[in-house]
C-alpha atoms as a PDB file:
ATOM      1  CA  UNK A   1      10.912   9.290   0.965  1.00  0.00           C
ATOM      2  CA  UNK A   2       8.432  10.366  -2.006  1.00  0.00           C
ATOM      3  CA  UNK A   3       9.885  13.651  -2.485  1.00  0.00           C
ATOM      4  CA  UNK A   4      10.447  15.155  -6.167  1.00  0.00           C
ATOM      5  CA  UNK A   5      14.366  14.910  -6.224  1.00  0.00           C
ATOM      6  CA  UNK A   6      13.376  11.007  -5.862  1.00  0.00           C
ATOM      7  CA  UNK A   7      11.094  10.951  -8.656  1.00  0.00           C
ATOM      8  CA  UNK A   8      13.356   9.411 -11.407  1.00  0.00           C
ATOM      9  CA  UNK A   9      14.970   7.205  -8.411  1.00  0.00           C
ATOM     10  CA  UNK A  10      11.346   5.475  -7.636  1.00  0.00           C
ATOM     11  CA  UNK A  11       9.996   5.078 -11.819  1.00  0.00           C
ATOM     12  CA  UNK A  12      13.536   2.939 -11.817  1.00  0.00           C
ATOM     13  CA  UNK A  13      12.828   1.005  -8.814  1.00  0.00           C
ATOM     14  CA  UNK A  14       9.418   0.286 -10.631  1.00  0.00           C
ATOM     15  CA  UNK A  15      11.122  -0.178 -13.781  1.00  0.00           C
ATOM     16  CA  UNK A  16      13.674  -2.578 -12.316  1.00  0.00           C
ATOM     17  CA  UNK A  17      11.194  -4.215 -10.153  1.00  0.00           C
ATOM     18  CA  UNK A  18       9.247  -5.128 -12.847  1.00  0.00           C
ATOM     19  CA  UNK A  19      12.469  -6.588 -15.234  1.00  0.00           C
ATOM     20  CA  UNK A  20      12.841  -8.875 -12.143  1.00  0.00           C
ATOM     21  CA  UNK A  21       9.284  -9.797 -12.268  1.00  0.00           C
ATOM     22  CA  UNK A  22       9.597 -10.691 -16.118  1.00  0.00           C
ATOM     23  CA  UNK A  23      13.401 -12.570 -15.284  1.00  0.00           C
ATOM     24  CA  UNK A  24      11.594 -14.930 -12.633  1.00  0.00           C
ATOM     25  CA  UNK A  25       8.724 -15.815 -15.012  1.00  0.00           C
ATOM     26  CA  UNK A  26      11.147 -16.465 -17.590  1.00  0.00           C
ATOM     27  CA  UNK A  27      13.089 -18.864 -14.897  1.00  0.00           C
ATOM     28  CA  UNK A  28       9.764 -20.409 -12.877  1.00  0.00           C
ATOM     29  CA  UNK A  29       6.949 -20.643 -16.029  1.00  0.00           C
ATOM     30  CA  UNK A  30       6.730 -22.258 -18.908  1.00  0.00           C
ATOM     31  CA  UNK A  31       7.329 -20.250 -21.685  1.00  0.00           C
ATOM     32  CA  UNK A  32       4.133 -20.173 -23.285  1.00  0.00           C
ATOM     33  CA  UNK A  33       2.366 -18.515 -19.696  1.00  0.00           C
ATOM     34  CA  UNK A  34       5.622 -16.244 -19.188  1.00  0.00           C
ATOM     35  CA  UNK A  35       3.486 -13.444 -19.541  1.00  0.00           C
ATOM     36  CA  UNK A  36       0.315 -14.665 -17.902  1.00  0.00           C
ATOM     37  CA  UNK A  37       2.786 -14.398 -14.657  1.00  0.00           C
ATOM     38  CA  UNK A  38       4.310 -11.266 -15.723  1.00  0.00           C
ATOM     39  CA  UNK A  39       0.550  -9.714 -16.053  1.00  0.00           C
ATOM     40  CA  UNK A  40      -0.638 -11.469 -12.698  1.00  0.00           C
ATOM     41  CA  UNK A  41       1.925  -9.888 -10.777  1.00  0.00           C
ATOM     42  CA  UNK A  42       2.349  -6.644 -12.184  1.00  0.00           C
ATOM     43  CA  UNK A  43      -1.135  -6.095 -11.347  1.00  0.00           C
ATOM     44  CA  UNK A  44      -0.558  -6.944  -7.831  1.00  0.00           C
ATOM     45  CA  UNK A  45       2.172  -4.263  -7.835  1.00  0.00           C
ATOM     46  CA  UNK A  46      -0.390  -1.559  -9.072  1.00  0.00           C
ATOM     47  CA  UNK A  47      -3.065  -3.242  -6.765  1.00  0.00           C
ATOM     48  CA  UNK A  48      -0.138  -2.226  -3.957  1.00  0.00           C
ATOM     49  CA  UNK A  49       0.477   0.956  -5.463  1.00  0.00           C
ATOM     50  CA  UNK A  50      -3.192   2.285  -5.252  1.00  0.00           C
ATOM     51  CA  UNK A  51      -3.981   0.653  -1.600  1.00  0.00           C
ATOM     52  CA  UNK A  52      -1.180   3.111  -0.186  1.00  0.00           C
ATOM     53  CA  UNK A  53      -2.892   5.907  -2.245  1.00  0.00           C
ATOM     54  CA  UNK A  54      -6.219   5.300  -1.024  1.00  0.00           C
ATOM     55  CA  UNK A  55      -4.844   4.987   2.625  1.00  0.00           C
ATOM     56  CA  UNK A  56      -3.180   8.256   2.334  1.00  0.00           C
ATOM     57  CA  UNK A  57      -6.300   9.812   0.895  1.00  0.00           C
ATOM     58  CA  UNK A  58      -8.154   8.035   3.971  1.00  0.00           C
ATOM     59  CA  UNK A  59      -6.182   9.143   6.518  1.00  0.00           C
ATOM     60  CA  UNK A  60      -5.646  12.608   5.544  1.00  0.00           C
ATOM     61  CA  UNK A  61      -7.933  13.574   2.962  1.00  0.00           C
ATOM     62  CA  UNK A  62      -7.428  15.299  -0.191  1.00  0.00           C
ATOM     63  CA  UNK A  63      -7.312  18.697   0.891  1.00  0.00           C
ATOM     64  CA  UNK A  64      -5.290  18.036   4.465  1.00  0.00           C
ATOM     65  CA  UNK A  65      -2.373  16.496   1.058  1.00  0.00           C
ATOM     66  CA  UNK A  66      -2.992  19.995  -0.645  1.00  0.00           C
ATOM     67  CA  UNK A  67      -2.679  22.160   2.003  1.00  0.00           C
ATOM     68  CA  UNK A  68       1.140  20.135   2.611  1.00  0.00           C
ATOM     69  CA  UNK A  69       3.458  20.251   0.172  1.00  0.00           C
ATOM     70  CA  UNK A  70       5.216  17.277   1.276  1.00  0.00           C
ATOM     71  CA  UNK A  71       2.138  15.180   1.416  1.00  0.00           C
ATOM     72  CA  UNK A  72       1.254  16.892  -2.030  1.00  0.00           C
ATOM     73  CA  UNK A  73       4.644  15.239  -3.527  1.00  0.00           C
ATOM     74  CA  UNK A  74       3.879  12.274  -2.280  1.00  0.00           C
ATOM     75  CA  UNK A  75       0.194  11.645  -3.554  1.00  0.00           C
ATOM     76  CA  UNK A  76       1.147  13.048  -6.465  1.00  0.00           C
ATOM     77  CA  UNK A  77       4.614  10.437  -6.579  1.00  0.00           C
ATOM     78  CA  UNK A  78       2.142   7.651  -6.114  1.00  0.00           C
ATOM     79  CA  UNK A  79      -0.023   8.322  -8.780  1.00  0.00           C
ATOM     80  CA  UNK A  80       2.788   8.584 -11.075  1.00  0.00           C
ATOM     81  CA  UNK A  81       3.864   5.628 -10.214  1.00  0.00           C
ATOM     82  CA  UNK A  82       0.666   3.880  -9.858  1.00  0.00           C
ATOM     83  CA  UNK A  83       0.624   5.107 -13.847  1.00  0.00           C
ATOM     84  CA  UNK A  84       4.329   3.869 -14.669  1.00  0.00           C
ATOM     85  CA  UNK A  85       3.085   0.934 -13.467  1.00  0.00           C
ATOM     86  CA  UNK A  86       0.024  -0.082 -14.866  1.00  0.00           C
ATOM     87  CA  UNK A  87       1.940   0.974 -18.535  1.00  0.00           C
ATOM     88  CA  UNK A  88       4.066  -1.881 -18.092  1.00  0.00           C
ATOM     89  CA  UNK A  89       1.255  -3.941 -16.853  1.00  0.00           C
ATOM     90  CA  UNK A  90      -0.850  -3.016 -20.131  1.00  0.00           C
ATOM     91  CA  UNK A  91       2.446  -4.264 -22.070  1.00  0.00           C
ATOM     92  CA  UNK A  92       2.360  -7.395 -20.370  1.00  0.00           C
ATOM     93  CA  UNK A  93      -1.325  -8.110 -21.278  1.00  0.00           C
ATOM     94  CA  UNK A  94      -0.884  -7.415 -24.770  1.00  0.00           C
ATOM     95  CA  UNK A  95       2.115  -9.761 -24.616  1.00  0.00           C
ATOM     96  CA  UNK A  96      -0.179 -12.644 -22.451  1.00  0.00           C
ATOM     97  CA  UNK A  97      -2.410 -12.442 -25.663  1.00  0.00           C
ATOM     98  CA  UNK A  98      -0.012 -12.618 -28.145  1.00  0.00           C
ATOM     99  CA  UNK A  99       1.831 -15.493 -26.851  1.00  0.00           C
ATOM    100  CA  UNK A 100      -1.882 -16.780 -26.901  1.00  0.00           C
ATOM    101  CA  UNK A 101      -2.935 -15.686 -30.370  1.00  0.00           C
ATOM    102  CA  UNK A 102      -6.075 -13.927 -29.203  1.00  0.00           C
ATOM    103  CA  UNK A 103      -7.014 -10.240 -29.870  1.00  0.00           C
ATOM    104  CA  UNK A 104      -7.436  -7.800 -27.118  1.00  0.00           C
ATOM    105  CA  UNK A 105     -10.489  -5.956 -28.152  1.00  0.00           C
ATOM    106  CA  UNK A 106     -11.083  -2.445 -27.169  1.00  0.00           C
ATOM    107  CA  UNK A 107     -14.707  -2.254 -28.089  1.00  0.00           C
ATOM    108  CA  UNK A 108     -15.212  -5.430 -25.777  1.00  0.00           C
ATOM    109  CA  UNK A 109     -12.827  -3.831 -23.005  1.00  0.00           C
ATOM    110  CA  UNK A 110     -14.419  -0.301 -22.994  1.00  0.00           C
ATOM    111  CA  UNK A 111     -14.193   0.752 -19.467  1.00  0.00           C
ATOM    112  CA  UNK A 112     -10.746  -0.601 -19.105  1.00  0.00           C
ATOM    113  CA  UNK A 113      -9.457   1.064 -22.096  1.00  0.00           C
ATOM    114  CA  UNK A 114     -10.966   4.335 -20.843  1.00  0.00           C
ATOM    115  CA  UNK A 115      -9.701   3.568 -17.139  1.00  0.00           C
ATOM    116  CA  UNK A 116      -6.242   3.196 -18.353  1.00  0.00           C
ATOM    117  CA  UNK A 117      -6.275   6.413 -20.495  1.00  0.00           C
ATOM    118  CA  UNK A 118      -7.117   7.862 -17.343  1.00  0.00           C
ATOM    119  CA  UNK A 119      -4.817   6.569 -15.567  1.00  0.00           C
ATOM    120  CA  UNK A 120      -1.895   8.156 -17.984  1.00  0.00           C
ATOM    121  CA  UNK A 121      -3.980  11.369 -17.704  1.00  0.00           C
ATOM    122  CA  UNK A 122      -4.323  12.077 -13.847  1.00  0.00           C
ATOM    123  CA  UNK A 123      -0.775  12.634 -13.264  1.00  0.00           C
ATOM    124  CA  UNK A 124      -0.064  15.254 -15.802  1.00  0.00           C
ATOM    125  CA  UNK A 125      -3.046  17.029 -14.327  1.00  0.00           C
ATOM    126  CA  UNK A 126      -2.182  16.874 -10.734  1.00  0.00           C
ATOM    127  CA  UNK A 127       1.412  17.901 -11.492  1.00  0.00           C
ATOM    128  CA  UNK A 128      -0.185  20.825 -14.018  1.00  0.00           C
ATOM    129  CA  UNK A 129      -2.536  22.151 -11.830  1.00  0.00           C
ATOM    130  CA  UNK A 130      -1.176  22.990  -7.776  1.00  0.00           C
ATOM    131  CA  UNK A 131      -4.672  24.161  -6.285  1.00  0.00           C
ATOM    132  CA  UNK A 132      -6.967  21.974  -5.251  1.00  0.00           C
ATOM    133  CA  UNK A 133     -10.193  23.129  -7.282  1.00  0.00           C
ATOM    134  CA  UNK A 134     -13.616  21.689  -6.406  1.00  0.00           C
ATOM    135  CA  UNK A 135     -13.628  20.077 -10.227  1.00  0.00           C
ATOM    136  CA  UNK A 136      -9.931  18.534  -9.304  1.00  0.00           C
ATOM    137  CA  UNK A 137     -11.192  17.196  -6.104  1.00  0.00           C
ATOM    138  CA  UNK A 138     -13.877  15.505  -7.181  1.00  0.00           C
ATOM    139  CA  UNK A 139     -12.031  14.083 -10.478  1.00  0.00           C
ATOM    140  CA  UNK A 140      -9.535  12.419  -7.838  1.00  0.00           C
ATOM    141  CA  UNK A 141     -12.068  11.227  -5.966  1.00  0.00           C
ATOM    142  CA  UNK A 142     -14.347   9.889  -9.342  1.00  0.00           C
ATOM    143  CA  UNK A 143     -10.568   8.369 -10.258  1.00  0.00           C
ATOM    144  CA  UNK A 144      -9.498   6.785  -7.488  1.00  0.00           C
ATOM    145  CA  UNK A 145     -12.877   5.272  -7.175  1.00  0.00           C
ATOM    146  CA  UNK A 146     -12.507   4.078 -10.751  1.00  0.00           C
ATOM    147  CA  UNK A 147      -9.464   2.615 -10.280  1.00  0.00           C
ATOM    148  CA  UNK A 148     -10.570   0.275  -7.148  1.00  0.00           C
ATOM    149  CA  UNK A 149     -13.408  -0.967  -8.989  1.00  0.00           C
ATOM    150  CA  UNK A 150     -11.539  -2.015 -11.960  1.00  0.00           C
ATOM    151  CA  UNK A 151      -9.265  -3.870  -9.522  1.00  0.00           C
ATOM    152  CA  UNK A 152     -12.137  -5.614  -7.927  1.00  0.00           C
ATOM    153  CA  UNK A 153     -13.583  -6.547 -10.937  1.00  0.00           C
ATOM    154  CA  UNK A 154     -10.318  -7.903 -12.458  1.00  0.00           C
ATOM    155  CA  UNK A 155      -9.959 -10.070  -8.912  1.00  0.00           C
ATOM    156  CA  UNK A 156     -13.477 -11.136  -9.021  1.00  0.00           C
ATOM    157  CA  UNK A 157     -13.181 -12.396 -12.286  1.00  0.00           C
ATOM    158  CA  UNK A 158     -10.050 -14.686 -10.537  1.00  0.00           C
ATOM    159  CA  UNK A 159     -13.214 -16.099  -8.079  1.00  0.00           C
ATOM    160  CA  UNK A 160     -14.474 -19.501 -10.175  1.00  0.00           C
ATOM    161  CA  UNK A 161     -16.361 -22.105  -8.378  1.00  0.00           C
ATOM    162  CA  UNK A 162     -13.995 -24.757  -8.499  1.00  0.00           C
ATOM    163  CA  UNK A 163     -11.148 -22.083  -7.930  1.00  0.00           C
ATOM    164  CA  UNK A 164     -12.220 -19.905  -4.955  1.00  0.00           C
ATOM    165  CA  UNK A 165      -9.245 -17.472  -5.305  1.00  0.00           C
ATOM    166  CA  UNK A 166      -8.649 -16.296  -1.794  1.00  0.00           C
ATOM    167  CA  UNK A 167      -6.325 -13.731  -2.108  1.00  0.00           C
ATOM    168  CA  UNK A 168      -8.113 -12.212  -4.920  1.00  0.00           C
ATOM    169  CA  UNK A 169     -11.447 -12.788  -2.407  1.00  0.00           C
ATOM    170  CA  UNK A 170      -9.040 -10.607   0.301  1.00  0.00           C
ATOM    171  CA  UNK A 171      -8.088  -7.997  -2.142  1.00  0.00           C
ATOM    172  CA  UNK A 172     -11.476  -6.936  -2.906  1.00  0.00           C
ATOM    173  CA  UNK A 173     -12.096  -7.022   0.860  1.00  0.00           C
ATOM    174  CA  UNK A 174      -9.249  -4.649   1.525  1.00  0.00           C
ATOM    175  CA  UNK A 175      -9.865  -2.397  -1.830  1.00  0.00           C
ATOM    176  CA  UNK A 176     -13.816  -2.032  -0.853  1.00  0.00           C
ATOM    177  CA  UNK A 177     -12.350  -1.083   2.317  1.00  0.00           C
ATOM    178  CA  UNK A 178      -9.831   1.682   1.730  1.00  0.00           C
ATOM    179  CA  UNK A 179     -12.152   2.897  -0.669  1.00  0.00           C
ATOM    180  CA  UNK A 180     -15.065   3.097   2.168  1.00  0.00           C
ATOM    181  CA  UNK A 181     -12.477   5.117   4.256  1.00  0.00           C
ATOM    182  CA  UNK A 182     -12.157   7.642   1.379  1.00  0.00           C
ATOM    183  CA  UNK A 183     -16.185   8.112   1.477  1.00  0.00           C
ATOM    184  CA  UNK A 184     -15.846   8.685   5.019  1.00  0.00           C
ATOM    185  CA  UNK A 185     -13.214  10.983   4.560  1.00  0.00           C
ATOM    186  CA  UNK A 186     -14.771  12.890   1.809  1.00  0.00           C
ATOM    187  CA  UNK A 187     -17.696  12.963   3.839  1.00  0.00           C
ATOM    188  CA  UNK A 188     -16.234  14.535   7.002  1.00  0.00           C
ATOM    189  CA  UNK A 189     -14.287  16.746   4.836  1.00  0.00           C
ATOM    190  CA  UNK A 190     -17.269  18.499   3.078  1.00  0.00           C
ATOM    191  CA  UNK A 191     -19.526  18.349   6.376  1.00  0.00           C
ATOM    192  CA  UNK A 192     -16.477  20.487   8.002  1.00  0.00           C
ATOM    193  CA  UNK A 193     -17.273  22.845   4.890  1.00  0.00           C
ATOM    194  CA  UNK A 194     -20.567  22.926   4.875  1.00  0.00           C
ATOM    195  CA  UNK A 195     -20.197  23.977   8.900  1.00  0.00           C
ATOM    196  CA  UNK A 196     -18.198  26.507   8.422  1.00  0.00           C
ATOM    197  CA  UNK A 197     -20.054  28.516   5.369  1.00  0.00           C
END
């Protein structure tokens, strides 16, 4: 399915998924949240987006993807996606504070405004460079980590008293999971190294 023929097939199923994410807003919101929706939900589709990356990365591990190159495609599709994503997600939070005259600060949203650069980084990298360097491995990994955390901490911040959030609760159960399952991949992966030297 993720194969590079299909790559400007899948950014327009993003593309088109998120139009009908902004159209049902539009039709179920009041206008003033519109984009508080839009936001909410194109943040679940990167939340999906990432899960199946860190799966993939779990059950394989990074250099069982490099040494195939359709597994290679495919990691390398998701993150791309992931990235296509999370642009029109960013547009959609600029939008939610418009409509809400506030200011997105950078300076106050540091690590988020880094994240994202590196988000629209990683997959002109991975698509640059084919081998699977030591420096590359570990930048996924560092990444990828990144990534999950920023997730959980945008769900957590969901989690109020009076408002216990459980979905957002479940995501960061299932995040902190796949992202465990990385670790243990990573680890396995490097121990088989370490064996074999």
């Amino acid at each position: 399915m993720f194969t590079k023929k299909r790559i400007p097939l899948l950014i327009a199923f993003i593309c088109c998924l998120e139009v009908i994410i902004y159209f049902w807003a539009v039709w179920t919101t009041e206008a003033e949240f519109v984009f508080d929706k839009c936001a909410r939900n194109a943040g679940r589709v990167s939340s999906a987006i990432i899960l199946l990356t860190l799966l993939m990365v779990g059950r394989y591990g990074l250099k069982a993807i490099y040494n195939d190159d359709k597994k290679k495609d495919s990691f390398r599709i998701l993150i791309t996606m992931f990235a296509v994503n999370h642009l029109i997600h960013l547009f959609y939070v600029f939008q939610r504070f418009k409509s809400h005259a506030a200011v997105l600060s950078i300076a106050e949203n540091l690590h988020g405004f880094i994240t994202f650069i590196c988000i629209l980084i990683i997959p002109f990298i991975l698509w640059t460079f084919k081998d699977l360097t030591r420096l590359l491995y570990f930048g996924i990994i560092l990444h990828l980590l990144n990534v999950s955390y920023f997730i959980c901490e945008t769900f957590l911040g969901k989690v109020k008293p009076d408002h216990p959030a459980y979905h957002n609760q479940f995501g960061i159960v299932i995040i902190t999971a796949a992202c465990i399952y990385i670790m243990y991949r990573v680890f396995r992966e490097n121990k088989r190294s370490l064996q074999s030297k």
